[in-house]
C-alpha atoms as a PDB file:
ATOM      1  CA  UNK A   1       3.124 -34.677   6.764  1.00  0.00           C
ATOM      2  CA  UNK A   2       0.530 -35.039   9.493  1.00  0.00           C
ATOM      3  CA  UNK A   3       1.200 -31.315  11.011  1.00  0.00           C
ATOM      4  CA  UNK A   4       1.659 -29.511   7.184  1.00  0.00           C
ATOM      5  CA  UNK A   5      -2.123 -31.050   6.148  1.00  0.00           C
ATOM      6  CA  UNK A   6      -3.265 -29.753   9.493  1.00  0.00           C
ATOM      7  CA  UNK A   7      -1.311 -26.485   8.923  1.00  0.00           C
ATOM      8  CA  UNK A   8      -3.137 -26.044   5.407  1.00  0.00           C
ATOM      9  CA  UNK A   9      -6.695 -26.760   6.976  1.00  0.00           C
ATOM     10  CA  UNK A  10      -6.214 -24.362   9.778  1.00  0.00           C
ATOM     11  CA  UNK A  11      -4.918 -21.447   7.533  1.00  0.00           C
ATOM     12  CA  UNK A  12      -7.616 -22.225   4.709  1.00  0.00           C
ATOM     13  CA  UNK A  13     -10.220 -22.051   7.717  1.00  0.00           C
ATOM     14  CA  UNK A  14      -8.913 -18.635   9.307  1.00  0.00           C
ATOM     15  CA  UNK A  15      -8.636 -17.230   5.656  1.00  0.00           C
ATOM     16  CA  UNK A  16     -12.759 -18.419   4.950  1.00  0.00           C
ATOM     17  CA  UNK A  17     -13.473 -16.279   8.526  1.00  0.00           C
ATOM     18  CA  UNK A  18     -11.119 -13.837   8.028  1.00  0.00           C
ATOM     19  CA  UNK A  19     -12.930 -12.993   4.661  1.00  0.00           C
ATOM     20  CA  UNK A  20     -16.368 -13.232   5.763  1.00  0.00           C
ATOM     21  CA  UNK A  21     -15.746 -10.416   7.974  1.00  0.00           C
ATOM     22  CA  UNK A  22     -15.272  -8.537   4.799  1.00  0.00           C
ATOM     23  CA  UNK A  23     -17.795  -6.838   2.778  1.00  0.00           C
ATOM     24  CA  UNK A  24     -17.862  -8.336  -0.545  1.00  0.00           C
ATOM     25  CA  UNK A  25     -15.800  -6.564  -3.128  1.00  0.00           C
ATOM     26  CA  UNK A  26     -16.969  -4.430  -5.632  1.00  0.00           C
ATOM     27  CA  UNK A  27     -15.547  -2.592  -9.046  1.00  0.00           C
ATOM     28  CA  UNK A  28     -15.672   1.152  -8.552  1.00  0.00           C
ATOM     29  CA  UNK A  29     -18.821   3.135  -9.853  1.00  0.00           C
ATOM     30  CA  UNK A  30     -18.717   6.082 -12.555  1.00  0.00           C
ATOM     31  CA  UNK A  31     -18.836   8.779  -9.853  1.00  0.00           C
ATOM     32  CA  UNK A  32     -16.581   7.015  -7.211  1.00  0.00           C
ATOM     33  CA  UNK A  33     -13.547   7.999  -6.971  1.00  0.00           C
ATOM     34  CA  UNK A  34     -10.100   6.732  -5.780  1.00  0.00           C
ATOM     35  CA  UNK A  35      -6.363   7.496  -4.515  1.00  0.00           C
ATOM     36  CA  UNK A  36      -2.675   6.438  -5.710  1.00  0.00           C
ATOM     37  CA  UNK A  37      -2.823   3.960  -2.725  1.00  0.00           C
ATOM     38  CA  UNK A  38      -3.771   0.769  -4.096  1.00  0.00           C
ATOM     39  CA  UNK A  39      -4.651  -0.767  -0.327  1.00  0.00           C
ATOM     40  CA  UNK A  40      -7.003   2.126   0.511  1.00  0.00           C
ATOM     41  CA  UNK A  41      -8.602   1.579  -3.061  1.00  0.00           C
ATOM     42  CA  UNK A  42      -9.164  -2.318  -2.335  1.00  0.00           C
ATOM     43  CA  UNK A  43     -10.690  -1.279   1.033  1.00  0.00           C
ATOM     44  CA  UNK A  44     -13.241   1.409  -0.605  1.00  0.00           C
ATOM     45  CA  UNK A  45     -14.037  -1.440  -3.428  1.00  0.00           C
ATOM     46  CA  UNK A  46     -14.718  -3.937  -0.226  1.00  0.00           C
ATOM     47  CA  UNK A  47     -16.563  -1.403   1.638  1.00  0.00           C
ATOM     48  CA  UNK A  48     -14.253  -0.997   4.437  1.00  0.00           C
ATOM     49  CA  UNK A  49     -13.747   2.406   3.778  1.00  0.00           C
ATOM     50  CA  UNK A  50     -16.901   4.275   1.831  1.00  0.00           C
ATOM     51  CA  UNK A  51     -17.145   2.744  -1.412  1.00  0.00           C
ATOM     52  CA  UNK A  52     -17.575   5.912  -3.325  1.00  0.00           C
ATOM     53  CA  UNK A  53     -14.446   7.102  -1.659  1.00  0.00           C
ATOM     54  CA  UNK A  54     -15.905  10.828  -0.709  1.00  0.00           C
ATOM     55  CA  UNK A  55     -16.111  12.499   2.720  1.00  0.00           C
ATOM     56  CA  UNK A  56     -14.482  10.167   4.999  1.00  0.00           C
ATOM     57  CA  UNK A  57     -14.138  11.147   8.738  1.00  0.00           C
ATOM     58  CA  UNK A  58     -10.665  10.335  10.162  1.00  0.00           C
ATOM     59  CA  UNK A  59     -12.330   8.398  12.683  1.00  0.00           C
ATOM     60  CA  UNK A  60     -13.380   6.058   9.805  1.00  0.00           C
ATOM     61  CA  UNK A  61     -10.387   5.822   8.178  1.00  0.00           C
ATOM     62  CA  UNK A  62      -8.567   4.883  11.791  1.00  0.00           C
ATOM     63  CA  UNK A  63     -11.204   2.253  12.270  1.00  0.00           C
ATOM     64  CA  UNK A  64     -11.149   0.488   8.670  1.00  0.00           C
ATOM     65  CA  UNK A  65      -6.857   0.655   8.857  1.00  0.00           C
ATOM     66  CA  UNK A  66      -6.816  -1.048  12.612  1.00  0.00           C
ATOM     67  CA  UNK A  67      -9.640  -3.550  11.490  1.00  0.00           C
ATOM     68  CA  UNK A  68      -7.233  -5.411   9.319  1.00  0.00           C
ATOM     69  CA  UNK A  69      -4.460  -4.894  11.394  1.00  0.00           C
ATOM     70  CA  UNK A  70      -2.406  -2.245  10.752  1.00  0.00           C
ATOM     71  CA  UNK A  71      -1.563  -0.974  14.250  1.00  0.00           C
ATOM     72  CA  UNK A  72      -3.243   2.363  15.922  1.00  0.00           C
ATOM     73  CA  UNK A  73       0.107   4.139  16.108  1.00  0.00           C
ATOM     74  CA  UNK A  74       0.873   3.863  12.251  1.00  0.00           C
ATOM     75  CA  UNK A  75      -3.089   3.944  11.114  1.00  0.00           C
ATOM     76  CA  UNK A  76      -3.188   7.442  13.312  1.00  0.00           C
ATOM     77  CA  UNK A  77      -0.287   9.316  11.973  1.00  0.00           C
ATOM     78  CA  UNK A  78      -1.112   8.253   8.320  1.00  0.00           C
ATOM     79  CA  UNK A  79      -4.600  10.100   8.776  1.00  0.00           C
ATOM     80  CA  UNK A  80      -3.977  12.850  11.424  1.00  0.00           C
ATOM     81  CA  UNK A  81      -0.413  13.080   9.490  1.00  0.00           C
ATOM     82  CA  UNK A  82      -2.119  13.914   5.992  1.00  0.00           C
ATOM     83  CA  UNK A  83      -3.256  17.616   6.484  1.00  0.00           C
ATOM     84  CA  UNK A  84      -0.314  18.688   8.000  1.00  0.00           C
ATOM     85  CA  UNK A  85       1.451  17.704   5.190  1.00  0.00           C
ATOM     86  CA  UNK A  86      -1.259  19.450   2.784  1.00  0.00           C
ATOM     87  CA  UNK A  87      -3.722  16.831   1.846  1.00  0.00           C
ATOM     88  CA  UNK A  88      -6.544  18.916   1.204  1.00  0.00           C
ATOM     89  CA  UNK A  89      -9.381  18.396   3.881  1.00  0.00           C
ATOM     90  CA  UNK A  90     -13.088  19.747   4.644  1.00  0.00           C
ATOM     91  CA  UNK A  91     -14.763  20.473   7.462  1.00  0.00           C
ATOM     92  CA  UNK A  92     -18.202  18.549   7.848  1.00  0.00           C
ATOM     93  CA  UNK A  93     -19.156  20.362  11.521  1.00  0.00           C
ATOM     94  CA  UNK A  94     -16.639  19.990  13.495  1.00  0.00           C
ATOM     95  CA  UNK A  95     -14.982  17.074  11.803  1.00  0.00           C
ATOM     96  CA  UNK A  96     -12.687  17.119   9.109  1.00  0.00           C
ATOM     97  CA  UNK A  97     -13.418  14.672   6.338  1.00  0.00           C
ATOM     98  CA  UNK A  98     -11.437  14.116   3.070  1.00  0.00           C
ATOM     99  CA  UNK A  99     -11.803  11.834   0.289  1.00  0.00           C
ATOM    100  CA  UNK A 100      -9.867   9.189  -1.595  1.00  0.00           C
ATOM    101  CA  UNK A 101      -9.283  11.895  -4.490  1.00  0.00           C
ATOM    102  CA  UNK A 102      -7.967  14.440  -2.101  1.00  0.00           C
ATOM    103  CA  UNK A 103      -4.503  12.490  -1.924  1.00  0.00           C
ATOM    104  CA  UNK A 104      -3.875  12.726  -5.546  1.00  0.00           C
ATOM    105  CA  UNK A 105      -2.462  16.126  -4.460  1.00  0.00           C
ATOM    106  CA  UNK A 106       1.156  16.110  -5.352  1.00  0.00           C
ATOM    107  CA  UNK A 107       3.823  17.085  -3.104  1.00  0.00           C
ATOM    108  CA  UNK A 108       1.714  16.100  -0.077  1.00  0.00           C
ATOM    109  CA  UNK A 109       1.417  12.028   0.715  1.00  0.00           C
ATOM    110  CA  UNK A 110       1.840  11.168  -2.983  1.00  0.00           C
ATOM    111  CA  UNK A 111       5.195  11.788  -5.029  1.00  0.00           C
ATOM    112  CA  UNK A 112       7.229  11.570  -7.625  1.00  0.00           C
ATOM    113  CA  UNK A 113       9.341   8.062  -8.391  1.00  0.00           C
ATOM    114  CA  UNK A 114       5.800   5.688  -7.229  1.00  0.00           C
ATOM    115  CA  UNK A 115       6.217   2.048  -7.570  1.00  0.00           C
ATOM    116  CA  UNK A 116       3.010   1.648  -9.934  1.00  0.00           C
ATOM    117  CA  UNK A 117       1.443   5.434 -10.844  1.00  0.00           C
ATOM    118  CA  UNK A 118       2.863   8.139 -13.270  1.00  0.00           C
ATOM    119  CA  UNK A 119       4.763  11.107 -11.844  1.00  0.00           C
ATOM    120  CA  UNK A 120       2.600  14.333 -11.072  1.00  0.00           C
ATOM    121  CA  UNK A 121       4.320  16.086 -13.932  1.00  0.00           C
ATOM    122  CA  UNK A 122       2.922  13.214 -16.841  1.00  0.00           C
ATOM    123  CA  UNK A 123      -0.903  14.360 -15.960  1.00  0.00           C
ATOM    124  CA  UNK A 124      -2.251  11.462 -13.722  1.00  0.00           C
ATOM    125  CA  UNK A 125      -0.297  10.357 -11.038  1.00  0.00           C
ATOM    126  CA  UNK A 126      -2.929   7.907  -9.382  1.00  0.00           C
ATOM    127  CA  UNK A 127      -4.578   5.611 -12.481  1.00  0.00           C
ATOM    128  CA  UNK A 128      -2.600   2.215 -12.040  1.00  0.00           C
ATOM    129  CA  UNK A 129       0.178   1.714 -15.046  1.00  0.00           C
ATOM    130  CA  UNK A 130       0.401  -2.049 -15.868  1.00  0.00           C
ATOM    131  CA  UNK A 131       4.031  -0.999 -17.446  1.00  0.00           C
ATOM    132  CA  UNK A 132       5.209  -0.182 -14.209  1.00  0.00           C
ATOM    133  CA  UNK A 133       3.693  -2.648 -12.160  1.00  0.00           C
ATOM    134  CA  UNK A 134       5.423  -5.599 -14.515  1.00  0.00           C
ATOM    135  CA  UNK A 135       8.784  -3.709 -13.772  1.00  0.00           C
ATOM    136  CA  UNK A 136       7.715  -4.079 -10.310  1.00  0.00           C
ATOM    137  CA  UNK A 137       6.872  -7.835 -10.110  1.00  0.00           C
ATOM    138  CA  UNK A 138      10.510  -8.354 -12.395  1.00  0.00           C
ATOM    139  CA  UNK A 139      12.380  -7.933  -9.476  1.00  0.00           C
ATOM    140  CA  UNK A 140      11.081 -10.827  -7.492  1.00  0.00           C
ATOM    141  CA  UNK A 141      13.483 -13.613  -5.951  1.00  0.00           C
ATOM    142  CA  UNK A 142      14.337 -16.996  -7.217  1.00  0.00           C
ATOM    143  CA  UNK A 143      11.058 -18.169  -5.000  1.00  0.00           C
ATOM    144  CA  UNK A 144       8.952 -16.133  -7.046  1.00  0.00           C
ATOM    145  CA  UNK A 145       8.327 -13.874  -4.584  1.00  0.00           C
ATOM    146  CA  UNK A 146       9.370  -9.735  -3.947  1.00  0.00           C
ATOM    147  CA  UNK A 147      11.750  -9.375  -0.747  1.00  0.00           C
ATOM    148  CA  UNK A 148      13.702  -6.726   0.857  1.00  0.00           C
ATOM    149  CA  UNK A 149      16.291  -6.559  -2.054  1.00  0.00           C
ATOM    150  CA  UNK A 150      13.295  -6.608  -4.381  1.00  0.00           C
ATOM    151  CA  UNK A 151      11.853  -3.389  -3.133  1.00  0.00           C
ATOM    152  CA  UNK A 152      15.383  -1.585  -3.044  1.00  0.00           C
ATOM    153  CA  UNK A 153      15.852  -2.710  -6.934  1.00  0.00           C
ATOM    154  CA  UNK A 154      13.012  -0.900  -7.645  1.00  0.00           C
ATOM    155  CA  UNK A 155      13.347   1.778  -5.496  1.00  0.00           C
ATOM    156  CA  UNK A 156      16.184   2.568  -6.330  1.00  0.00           C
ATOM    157  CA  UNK A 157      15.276   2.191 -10.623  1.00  0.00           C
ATOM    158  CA  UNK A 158      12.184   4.269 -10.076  1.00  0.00           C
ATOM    159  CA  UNK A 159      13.980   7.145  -8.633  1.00  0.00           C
ATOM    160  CA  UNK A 160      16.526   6.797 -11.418  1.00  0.00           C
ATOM    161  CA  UNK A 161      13.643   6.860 -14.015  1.00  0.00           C
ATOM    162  CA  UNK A 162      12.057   9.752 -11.991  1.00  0.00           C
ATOM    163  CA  UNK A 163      15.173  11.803 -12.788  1.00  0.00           C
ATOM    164  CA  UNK A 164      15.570  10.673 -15.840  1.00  0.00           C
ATOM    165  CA  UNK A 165      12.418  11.946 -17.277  1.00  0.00           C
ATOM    166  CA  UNK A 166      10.649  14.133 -14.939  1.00  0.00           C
ATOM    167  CA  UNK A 167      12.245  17.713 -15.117  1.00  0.00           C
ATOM    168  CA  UNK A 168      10.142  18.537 -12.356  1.00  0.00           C
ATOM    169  CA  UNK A 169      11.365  15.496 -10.054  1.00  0.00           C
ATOM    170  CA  UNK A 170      11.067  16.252  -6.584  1.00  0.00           C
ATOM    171  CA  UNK A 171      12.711  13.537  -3.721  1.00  0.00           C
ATOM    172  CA  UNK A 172      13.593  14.712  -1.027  1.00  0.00           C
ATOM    173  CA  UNK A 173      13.942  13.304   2.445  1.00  0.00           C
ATOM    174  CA  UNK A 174      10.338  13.661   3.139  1.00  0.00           C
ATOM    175  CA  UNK A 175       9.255  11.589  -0.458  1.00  0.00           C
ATOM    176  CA  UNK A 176      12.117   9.685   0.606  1.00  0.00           C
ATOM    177  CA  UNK A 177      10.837   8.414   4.073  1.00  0.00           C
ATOM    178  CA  UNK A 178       7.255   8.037   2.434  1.00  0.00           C
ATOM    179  CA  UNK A 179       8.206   5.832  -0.329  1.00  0.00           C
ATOM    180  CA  UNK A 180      10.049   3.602   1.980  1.00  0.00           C
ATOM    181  CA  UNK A 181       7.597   3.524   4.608  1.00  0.00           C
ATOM    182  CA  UNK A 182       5.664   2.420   1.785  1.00  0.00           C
ATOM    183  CA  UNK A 183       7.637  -0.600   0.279  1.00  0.00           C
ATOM    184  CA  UNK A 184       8.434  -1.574   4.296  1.00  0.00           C
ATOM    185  CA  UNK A 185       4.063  -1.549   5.055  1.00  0.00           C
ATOM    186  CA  UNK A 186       3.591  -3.667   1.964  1.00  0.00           C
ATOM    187  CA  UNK A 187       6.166  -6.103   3.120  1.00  0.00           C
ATOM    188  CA  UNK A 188       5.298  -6.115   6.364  1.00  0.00           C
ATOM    189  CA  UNK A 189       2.057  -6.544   5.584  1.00  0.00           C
ATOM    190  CA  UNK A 190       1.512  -9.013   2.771  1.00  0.00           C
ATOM    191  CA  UNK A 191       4.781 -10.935   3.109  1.00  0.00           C
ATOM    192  CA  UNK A 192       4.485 -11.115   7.310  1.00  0.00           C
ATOM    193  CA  UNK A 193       3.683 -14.877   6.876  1.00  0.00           C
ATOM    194  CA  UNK A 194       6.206 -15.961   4.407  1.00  0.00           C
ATOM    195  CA  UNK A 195       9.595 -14.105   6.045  1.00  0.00           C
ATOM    196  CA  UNK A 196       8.937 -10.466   4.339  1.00  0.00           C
ATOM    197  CA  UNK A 197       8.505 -12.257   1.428  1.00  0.00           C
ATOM    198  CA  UNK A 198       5.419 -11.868  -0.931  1.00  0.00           C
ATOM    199  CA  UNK A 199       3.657 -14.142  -3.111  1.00  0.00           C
ATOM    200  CA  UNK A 200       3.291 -12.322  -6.702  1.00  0.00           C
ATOM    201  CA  UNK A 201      -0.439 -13.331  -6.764  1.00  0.00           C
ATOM    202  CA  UNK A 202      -1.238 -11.225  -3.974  1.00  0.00           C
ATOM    203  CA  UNK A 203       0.170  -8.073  -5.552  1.00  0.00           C
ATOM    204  CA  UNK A 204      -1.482  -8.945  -8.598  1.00  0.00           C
ATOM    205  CA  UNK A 205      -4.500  -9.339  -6.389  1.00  0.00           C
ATOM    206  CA  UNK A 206      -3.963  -5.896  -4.496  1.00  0.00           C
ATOM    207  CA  UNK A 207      -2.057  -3.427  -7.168  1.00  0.00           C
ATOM    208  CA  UNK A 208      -3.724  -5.309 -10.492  1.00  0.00           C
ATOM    209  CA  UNK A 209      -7.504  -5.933  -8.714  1.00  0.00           C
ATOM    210  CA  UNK A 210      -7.856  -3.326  -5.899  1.00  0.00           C
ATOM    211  CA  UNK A 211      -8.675  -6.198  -3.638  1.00  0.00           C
ATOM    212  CA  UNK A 212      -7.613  -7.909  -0.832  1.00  0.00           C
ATOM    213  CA  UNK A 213      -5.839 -11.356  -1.262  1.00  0.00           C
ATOM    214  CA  UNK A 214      -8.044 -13.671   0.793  1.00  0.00           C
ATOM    215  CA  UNK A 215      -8.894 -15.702  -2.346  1.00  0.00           C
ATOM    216  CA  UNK A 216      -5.414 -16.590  -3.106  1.00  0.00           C
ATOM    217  CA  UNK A 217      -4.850 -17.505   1.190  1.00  0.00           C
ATOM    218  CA  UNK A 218      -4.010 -14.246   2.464  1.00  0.00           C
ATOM    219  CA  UNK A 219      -4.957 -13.424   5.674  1.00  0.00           C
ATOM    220  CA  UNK A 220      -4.356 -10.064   7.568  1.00  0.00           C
ATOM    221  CA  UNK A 221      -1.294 -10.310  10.174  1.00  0.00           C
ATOM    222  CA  UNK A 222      -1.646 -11.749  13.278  1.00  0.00           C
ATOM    223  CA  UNK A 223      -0.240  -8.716  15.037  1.00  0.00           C
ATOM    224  CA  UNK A 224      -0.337  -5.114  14.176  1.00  0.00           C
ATOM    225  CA  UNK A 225       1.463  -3.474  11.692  1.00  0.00           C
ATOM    226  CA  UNK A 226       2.846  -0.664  13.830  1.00  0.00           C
ATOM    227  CA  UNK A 227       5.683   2.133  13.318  1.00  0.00           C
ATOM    228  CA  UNK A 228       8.380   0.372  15.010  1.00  0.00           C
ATOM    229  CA  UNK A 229       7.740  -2.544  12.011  1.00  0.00           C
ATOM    230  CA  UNK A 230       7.574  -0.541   8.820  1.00  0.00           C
ATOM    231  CA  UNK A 231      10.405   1.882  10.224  1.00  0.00           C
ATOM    232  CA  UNK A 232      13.131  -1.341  10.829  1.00  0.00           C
ATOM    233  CA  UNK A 233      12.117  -2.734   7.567  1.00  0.00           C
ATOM    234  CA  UNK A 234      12.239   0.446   6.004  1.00  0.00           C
ATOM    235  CA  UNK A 235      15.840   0.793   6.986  1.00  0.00           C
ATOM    236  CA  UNK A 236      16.391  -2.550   5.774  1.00  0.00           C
ATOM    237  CA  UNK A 237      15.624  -1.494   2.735  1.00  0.00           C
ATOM    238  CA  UNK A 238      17.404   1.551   2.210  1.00  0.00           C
ATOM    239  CA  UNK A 239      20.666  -0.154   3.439  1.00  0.00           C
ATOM    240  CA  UNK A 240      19.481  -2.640   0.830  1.00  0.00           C
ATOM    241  CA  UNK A 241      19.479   0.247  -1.761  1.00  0.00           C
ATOM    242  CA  UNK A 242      22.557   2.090  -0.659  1.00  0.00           C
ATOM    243  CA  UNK A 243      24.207  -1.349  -1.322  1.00  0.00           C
ATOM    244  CA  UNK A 244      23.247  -1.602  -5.232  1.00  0.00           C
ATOM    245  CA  UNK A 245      25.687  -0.764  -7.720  1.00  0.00           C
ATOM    246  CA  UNK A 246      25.174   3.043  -9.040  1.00  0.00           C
END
């Protein structure tokens, strides 16, 4: 009992540093704008990233990414990765800036089948749809809590859905290995303390919110996030998937 009070004052003491690091979080602005990506969303509205979400260098996007720990490997092909795969980008001098809007483009980062946002081919394919997010959080484990099998349940039902009703459904292996990579950084991010498991109060925090979890006693992980991580546990969960009756 002795070493699980002490556990629970050490944690709730690195979570009360941990978020005074942070800038304080703010709701978006009229003229701010934001992405399908929920976690770069909650680190505009905390100031990590520019909080009206418009002409951000690379460089700043790196350095906001591998502040809260998501390793230099992974934080540098998400952002040197997204032009060659056609997010739209401008040239400010001899830098290239883009903004949080700019990966709304469909077909390039974003696509169809997304855990939480509308396919392309409904109109808006970043606002947040509470409809989808509830389908999300049903597939949680007997803890309470979304796992590996969680995110190949609804992997596997959004892509179904996709087809289903998008005539214009595009996944191929490209959308494929993106929305993967996806599920696998959200696990490995938020559930790194609890066995790839994650509390449903942090994703109501970070998909519901836009906000990072340190209120409910989330801290960032205390090593990187890198490619080697999200790519295992993204292959956990498409074995996961494959698995699932059709």
């Amino acid at each position: 009992m002795f070493y699980q009070i002490a556990f629970a004052l050490v944690l709730a003491a690195t979570t009360t540093a941990q978020a005074a690091t942070v800038p304080q979080w703010q709701k978006p602005g009229p003229t701010d704008v934001r992405s399908p990506c929920p976690l770069l969303n909650a680190m505009a509205n905390h100031g990590l990233l520019p909080r009206d979400g418009k002409n951000i260098k690379a460089t700043q996007y790196i350095s906001a990414l591998t502040s809260i720990s998501i390793g230099l490997d992974l934080a540098s092909a998400l952002v040197v990765g997204s032009p060659a795969v056609g997010v739209p980008t401008h040239l400010s001098g001899l830098t290239f800036t883009f903004g949080l809007d700019d990966l709304r483009t469909h077909g390039a980062i974003e696509h169809d089948a997304s855990l939480t946002r509308n396919d392309a081919y409904f109109g808006d394919n970043y606002s947040f749809n509470h409809t989808l997010y509830d389908q999300f959080i049903s597939t949680q484990n007997a803890a309470g809590r979304l796992d590996v099998n969680s995110m190949a349940k609804i992997r596997a039902l959004r892509l179904k859905q996709s087809k289903a009703t998008n005539p214009d459904n595009k996944f191929g292996f490209k959308e494929s290995t993106l929305a993967h990579g996806e599920a696998s950084l959200i696990l490995n991010y938020f559930g790194y303390a609890n066995g790839l498991e994650i509390p449903t109060n942090y994703l109501d925090a970070v998909f519901v919110d836009e906000r990072l979890p340190y209120n409910e006693g989330w801290v960032p992980p205390t090593s990187s996030v890198n490619l080697l991580k999200v790519s295992a546990v993204s292959k956990q969960i498409s074995d996961a998937e494959a698995k699932l009756p059709q």
